[in-house]
N, C-alpha and C. Protein backbone atom coordinates (compact mmCIF):
# COMPACT_ATOMS: atom_id res chain seq x y z
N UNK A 1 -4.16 8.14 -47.32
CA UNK A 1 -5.42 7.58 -46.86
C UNK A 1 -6.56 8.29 -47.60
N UNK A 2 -7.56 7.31 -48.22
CA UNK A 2 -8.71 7.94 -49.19
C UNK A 2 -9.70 8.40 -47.47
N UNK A 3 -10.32 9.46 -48.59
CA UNK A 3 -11.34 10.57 -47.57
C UNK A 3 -12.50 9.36 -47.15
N UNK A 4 -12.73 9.41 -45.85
CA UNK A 4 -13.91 8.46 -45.41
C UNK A 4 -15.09 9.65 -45.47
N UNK A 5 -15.34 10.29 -45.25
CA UNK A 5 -16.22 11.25 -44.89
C UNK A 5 -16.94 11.56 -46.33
N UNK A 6 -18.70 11.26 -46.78
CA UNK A 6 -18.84 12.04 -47.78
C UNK A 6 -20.40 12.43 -46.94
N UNK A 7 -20.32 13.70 -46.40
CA UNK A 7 -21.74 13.90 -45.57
C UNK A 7 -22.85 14.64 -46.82
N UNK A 8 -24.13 14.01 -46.54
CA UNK A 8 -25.19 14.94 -46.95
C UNK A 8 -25.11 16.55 -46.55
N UNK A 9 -25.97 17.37 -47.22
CA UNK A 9 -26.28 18.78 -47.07
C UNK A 9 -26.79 18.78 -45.65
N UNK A 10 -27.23 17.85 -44.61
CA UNK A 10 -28.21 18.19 -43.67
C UNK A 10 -26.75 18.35 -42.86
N UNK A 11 -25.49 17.29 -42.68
CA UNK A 11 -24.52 17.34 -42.24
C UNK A 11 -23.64 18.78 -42.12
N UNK A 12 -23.63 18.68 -43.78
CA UNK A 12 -22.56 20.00 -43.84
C UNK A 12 -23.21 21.40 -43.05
N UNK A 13 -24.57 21.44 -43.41
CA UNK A 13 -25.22 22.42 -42.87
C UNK A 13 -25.17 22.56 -41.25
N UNK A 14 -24.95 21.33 -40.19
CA UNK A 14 -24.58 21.00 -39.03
C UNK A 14 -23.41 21.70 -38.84
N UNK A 15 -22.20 21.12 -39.66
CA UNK A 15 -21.32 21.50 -39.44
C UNK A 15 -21.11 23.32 -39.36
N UNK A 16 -21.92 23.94 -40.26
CA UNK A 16 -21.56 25.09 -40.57
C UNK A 16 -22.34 26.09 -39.26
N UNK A 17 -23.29 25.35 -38.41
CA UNK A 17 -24.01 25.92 -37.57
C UNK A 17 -22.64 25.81 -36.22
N UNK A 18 -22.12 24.76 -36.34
CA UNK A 18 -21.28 24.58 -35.16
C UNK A 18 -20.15 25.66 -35.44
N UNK A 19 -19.78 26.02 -36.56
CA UNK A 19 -18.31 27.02 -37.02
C UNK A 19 -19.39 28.36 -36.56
N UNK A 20 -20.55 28.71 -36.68
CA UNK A 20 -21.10 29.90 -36.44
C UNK A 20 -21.20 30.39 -35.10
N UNK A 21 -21.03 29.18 -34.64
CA UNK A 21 -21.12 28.94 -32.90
C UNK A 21 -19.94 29.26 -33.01
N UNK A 22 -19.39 29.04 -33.29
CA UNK A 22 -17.40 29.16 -32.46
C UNK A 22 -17.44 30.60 -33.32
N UNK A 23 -17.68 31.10 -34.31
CA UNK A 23 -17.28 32.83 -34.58
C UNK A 23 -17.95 33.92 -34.01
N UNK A 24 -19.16 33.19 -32.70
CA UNK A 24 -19.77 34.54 -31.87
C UNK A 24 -18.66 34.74 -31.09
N UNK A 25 -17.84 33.73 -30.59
CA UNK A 25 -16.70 33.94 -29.52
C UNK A 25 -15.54 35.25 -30.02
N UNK A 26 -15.66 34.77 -31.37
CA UNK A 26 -14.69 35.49 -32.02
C UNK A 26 -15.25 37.20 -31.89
N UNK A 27 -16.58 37.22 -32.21
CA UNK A 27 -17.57 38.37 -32.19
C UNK A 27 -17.10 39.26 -30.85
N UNK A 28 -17.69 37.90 -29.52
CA UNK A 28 -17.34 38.60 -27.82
C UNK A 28 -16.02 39.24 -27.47
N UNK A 29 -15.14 39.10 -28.45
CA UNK A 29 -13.49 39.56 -28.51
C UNK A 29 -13.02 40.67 -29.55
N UNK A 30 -14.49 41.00 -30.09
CA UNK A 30 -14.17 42.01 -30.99
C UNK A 30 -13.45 41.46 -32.70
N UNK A 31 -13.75 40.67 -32.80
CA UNK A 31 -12.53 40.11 -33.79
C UNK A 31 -13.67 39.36 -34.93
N UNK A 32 -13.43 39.86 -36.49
CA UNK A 32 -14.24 39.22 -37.55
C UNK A 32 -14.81 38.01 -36.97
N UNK A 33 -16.30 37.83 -36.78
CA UNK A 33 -17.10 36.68 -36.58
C UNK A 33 -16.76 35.31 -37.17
N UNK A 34 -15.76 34.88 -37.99
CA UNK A 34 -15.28 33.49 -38.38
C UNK A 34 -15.04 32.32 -37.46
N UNK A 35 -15.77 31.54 -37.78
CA UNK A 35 -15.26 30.10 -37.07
C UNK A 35 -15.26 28.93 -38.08
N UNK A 36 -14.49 28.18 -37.42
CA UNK A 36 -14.00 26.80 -38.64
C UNK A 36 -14.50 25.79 -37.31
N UNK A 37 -14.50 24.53 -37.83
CA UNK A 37 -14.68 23.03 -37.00
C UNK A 37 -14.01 22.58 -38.05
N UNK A 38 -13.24 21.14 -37.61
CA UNK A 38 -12.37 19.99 -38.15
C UNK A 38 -13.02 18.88 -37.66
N UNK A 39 -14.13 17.83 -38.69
CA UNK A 39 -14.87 16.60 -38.48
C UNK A 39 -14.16 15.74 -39.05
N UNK A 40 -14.27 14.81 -37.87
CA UNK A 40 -13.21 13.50 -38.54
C UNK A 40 -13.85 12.68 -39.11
N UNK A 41 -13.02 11.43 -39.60
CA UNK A 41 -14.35 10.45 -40.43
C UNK A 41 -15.29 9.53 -40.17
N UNK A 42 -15.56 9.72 -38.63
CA UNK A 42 -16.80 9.24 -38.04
C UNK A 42 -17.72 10.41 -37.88
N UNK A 43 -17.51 11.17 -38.44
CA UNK A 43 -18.61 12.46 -38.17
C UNK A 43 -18.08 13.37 -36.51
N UNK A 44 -17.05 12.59 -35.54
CA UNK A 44 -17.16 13.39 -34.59
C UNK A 44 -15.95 15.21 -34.54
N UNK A 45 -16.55 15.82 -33.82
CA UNK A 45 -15.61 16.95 -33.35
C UNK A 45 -14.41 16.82 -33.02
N UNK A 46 -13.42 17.03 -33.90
CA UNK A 46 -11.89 17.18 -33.60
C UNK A 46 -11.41 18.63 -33.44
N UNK A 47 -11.90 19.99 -33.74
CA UNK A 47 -11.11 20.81 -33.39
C UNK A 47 -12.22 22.12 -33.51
N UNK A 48 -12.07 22.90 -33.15
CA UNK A 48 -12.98 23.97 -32.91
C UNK A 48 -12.16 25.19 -33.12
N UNK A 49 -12.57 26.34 -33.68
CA UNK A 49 -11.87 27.68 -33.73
C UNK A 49 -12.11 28.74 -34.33
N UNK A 50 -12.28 30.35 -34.29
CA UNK A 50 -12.51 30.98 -34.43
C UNK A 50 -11.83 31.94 -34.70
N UNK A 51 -11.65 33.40 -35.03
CA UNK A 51 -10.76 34.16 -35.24
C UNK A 51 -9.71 34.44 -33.93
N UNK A 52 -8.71 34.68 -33.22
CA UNK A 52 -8.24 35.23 -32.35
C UNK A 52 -7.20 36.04 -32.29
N UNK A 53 -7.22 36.57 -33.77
CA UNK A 53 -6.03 38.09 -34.02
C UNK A 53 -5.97 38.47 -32.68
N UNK A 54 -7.10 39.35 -32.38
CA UNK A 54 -7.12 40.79 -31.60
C UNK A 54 -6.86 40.06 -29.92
N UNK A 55 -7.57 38.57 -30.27
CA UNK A 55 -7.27 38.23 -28.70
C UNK A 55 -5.55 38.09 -28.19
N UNK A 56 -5.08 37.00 -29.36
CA UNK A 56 -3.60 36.91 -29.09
C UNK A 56 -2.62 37.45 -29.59
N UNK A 57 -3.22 38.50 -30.56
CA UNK A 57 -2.21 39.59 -30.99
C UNK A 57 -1.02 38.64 -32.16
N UNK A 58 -1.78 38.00 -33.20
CA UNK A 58 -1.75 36.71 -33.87
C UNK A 58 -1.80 36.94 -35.16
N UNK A 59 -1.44 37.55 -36.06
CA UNK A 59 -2.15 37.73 -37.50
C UNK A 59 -2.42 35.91 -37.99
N UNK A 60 -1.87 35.22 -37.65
CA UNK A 60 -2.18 33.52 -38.03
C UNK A 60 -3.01 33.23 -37.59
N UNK A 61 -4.00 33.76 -36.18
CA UNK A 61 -4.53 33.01 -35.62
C UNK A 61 -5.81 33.13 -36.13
N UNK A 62 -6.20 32.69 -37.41
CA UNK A 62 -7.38 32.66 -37.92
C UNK A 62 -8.31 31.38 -37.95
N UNK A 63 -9.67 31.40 -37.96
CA UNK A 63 -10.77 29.78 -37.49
C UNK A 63 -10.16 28.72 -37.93
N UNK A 64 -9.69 28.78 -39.32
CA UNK A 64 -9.54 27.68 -39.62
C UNK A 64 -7.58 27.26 -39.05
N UNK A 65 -6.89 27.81 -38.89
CA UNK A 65 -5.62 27.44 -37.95
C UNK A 65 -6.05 27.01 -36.60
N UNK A 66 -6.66 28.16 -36.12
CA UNK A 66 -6.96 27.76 -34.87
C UNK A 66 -7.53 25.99 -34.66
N UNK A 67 -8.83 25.89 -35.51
CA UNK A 67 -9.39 24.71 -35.53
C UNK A 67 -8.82 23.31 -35.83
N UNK A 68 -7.29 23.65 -36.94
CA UNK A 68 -6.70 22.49 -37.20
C UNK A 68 -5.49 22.47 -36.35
N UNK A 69 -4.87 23.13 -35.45
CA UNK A 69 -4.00 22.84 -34.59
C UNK A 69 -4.80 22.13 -33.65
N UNK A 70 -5.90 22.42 -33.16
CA UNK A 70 -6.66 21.88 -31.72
C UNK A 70 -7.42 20.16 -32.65
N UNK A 71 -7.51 20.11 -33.85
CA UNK A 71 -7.57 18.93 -34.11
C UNK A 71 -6.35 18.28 -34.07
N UNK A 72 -5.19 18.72 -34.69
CA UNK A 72 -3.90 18.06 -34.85
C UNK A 72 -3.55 17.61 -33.59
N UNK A 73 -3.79 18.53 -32.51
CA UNK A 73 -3.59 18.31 -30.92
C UNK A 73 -4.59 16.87 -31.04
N UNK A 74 -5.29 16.78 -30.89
CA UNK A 74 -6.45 15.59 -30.38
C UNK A 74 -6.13 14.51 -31.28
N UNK A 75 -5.77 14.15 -32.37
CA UNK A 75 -5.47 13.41 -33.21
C UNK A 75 -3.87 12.68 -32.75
N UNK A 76 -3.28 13.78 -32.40
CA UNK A 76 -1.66 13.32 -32.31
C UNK A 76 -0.80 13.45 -33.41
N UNK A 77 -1.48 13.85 -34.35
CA UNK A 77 -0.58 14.16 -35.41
C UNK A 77 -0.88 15.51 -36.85
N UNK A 78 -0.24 16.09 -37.47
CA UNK A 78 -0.55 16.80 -38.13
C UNK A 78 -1.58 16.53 -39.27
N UNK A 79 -1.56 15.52 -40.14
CA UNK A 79 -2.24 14.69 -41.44
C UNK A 79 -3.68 14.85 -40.65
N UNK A 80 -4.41 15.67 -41.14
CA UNK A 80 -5.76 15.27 -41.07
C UNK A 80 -6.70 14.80 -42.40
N UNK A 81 -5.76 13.68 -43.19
CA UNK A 81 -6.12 13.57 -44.60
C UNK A 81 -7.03 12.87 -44.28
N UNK A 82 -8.38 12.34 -43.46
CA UNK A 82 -9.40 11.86 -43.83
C UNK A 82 -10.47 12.45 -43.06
N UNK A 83 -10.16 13.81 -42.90
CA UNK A 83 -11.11 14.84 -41.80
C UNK A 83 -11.83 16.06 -42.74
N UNK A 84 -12.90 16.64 -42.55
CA UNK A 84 -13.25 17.69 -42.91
C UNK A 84 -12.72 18.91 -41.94
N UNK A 85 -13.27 19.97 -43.11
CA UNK A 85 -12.84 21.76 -42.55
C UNK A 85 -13.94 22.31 -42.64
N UNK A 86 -15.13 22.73 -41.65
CA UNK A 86 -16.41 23.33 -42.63
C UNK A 86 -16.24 25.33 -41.14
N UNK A 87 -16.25 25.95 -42.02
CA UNK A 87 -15.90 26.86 -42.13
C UNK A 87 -16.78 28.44 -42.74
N UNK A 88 -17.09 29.36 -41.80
CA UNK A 88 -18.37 30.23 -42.38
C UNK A 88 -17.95 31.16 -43.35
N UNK A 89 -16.39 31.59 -43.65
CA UNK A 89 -16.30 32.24 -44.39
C UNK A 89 -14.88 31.81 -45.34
N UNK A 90 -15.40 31.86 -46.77
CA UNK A 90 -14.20 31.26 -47.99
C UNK A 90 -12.69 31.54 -47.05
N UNK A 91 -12.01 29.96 -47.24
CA UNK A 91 -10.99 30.20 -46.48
C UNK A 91 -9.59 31.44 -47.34
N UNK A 92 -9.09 32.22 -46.86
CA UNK A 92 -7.56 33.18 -47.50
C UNK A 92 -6.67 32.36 -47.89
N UNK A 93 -5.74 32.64 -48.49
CA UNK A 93 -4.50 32.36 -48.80
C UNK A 93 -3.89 31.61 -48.23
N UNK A 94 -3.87 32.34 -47.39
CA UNK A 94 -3.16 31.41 -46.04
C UNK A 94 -3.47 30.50 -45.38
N UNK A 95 -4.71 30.52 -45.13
CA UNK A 95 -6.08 29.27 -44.75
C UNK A 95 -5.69 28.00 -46.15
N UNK A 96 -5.85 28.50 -46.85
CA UNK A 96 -5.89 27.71 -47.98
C UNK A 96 -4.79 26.58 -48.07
N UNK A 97 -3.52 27.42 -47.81
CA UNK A 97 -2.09 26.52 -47.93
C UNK A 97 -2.12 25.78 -46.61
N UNK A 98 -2.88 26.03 -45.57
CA UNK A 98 -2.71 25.12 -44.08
C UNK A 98 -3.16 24.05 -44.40
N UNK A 99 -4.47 24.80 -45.05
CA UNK A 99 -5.14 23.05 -45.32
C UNK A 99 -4.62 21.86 -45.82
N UNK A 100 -4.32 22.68 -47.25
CA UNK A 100 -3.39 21.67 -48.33
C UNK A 100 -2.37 20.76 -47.25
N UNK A 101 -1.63 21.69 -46.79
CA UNK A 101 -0.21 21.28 -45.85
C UNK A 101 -0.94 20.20 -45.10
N UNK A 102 -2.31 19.95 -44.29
CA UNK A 102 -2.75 19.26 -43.36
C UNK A 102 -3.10 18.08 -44.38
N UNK A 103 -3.12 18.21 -45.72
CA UNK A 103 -3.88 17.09 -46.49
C UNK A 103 -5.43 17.16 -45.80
N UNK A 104 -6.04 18.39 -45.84
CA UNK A 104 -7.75 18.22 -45.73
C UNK A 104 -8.05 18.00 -47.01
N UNK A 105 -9.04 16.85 -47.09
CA UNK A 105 -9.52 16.68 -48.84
C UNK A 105 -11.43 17.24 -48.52
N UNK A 106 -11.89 18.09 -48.16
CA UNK A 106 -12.86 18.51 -48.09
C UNK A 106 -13.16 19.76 -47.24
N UNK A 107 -13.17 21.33 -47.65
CA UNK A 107 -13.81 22.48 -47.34
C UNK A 107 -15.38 22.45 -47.07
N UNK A 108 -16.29 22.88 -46.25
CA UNK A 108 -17.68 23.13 -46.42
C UNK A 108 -17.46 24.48 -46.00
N UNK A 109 -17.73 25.87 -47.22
CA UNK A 109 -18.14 26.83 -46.41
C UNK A 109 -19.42 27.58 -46.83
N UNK A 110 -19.70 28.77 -45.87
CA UNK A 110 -21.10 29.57 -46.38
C UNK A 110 -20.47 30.76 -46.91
N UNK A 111 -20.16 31.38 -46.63
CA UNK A 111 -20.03 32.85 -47.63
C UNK A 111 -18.94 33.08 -48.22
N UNK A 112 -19.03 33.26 -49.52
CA UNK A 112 -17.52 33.13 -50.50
C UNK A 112 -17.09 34.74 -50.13
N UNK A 113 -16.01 34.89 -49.92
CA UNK A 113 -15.08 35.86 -49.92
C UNK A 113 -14.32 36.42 -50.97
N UNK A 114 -14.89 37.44 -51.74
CA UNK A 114 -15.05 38.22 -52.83
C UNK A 114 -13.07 39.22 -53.06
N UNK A 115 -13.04 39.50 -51.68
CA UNK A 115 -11.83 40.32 -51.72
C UNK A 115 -10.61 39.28 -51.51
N UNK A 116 -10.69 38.36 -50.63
CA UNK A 116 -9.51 37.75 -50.13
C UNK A 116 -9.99 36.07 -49.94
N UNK A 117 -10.92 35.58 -50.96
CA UNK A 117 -11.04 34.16 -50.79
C UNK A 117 -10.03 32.89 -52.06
N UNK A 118 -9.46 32.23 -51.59
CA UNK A 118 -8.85 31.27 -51.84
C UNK A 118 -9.43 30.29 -52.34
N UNK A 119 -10.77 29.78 -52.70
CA UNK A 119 -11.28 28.59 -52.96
C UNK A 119 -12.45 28.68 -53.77
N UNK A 120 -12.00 29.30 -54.89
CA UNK A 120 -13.16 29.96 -55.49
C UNK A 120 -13.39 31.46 -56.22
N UNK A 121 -13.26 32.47 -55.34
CA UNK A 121 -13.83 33.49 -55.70
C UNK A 121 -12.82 34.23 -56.21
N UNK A 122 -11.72 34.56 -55.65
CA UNK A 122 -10.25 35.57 -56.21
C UNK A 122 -9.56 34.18 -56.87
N UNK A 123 -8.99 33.37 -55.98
CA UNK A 123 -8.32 32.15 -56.28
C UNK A 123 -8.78 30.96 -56.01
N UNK A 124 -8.27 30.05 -56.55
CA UNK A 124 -8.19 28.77 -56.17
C UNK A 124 -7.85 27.97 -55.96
N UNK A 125 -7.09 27.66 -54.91
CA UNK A 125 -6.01 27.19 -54.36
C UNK A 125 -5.59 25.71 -54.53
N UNK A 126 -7.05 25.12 -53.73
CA UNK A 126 -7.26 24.10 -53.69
C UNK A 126 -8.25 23.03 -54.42
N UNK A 127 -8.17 24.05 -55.54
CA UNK A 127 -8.64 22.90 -57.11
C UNK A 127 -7.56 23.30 -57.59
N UNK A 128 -6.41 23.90 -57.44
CA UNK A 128 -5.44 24.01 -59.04
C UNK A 128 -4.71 22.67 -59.56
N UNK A 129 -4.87 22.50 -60.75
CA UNK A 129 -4.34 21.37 -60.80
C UNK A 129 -2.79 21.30 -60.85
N UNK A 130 -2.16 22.12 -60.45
CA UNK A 130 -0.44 22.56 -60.15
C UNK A 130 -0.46 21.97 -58.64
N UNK A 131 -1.47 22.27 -58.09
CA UNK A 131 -1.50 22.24 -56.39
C UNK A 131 -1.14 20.61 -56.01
N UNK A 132 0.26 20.01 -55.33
CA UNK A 132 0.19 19.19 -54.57
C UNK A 132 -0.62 18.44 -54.12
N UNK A 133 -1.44 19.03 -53.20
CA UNK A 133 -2.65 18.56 -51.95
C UNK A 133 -3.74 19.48 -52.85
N UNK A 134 -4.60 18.45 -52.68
CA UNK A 134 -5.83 19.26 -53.50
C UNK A 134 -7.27 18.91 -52.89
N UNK A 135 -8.13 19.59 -52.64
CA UNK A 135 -9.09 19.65 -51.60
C UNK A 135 -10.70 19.82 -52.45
N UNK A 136 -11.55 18.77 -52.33
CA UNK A 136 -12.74 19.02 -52.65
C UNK A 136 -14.11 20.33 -52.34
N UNK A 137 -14.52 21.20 -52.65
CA UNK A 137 -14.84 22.72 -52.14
C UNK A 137 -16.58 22.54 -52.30
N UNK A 138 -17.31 23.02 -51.21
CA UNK A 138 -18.57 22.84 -51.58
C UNK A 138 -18.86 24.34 -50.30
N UNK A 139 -19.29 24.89 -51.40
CA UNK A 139 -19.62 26.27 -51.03
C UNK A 139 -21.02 26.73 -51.17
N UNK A 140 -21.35 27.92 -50.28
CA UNK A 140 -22.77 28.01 -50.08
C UNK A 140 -23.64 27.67 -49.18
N UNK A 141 -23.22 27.18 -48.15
CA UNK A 141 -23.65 26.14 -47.01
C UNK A 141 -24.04 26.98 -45.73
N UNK A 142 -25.46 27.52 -46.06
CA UNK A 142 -26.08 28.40 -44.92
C UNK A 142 -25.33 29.62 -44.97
N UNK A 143 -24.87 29.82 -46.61
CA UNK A 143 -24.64 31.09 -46.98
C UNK A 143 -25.50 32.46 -46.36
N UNK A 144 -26.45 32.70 -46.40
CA UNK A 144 -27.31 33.57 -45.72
C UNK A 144 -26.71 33.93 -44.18
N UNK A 145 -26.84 32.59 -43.36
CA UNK A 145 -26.62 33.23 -42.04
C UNK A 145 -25.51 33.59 -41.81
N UNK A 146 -24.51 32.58 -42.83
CA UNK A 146 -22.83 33.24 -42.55
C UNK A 146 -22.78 35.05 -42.79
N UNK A 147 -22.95 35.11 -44.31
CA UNK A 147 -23.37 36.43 -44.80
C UNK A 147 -24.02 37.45 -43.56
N UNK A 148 -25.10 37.36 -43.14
CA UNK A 148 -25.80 38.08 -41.93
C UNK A 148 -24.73 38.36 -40.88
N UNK A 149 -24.38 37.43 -40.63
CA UNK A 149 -23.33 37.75 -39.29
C UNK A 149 -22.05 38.20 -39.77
N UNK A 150 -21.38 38.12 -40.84
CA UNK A 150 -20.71 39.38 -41.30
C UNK A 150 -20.91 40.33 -41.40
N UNK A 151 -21.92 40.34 -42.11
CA UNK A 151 -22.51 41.90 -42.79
C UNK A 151 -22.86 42.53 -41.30
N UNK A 152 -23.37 42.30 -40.12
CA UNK A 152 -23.66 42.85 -39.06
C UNK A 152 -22.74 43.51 -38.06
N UNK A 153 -21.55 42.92 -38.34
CA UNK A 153 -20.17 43.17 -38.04
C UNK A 153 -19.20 44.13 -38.55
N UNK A 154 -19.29 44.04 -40.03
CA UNK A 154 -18.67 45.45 -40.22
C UNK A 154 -19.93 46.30 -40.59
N UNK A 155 -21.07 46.47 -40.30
CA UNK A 155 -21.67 47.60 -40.44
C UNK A 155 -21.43 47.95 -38.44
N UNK A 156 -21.88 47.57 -37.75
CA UNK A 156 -21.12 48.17 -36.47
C UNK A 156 -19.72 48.82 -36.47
N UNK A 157 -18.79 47.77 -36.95
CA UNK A 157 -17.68 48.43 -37.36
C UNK A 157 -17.30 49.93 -37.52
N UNK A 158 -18.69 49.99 -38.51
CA UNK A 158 -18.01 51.36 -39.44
C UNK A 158 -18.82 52.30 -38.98
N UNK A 159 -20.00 52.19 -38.19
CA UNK A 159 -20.49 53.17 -37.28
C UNK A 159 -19.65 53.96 -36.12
């Protein structure tokens, strides 16, 4: 199924306010501020999620898993090939291959991830042209506030 979804910047930028919303939760639990949302191709909310290592004692349970199981739940099925992923921080490795696996053909995130990002910055997962499932990447998206609320996080951290 071709991608229905091609949102303006005012959208993606929506989207990325709603994933910022779901990574304070992650924040209230002690756990890296990340949150993901999964928009389907009417623009509505299919899945919501945030980090929850430390809550469920989970190394998988990162925003963007979290967010596409609770879409896959609401959908009824795994294929979210005509849904977005918008997401505050460059999705990992592992983030990266869920997606593919889900057939997401569109990432929106804000802060590229320098040490351990997948879509862009170390690797690229989901432009390689070896890659199976291959995913459209638009990065930068209220970069600043993503950035801020990291950076605020491990500087507490390390105090």
């Amino acid at each position: 199924m071709a991608p229905t979804l091609n949102p303006d910047r005012h959208e993606e930028e929506a989207w990325v306010g709603l994933a910022l919303a779901a990574g304070e939760r992650a924040l209230a639990a002690g756990d890296v501020p990340v949150g993901a949302v999964v928009v389907g191709p009417d623009g509505q909310l299919l899945g919501r999620g945030w980090n929850r290592r430390e809550e469920l004692g989970d190394p998988l349970a990162h925003a963007e898993v979290v967010a596409m199981r609770e879409a896959a739940a609401v959908r009824g099925g795994w294929r979210l090939e005509d849904c977005a992923l918008a997401v505050t921080l460059e999705p990992c490795l592992m983030c990266a291959g869920a997606i593919g696996q889900a057939r997401i053909p569109l990432v929106v995130f804000g802060a590229w991830d320098d040490k351990a990002g997948a879509c862009g910055s170390v690797w690229d997962v989901l432009r390689d042209p070896a890659a199976l499932h291959r995913a459209e990447i638009r990065a930068g998206v209220r970069e600043e506030d993503c950035r801020r609320t990291l950076g605020e996080f491990f500087v507490k951290r390390r105090v």
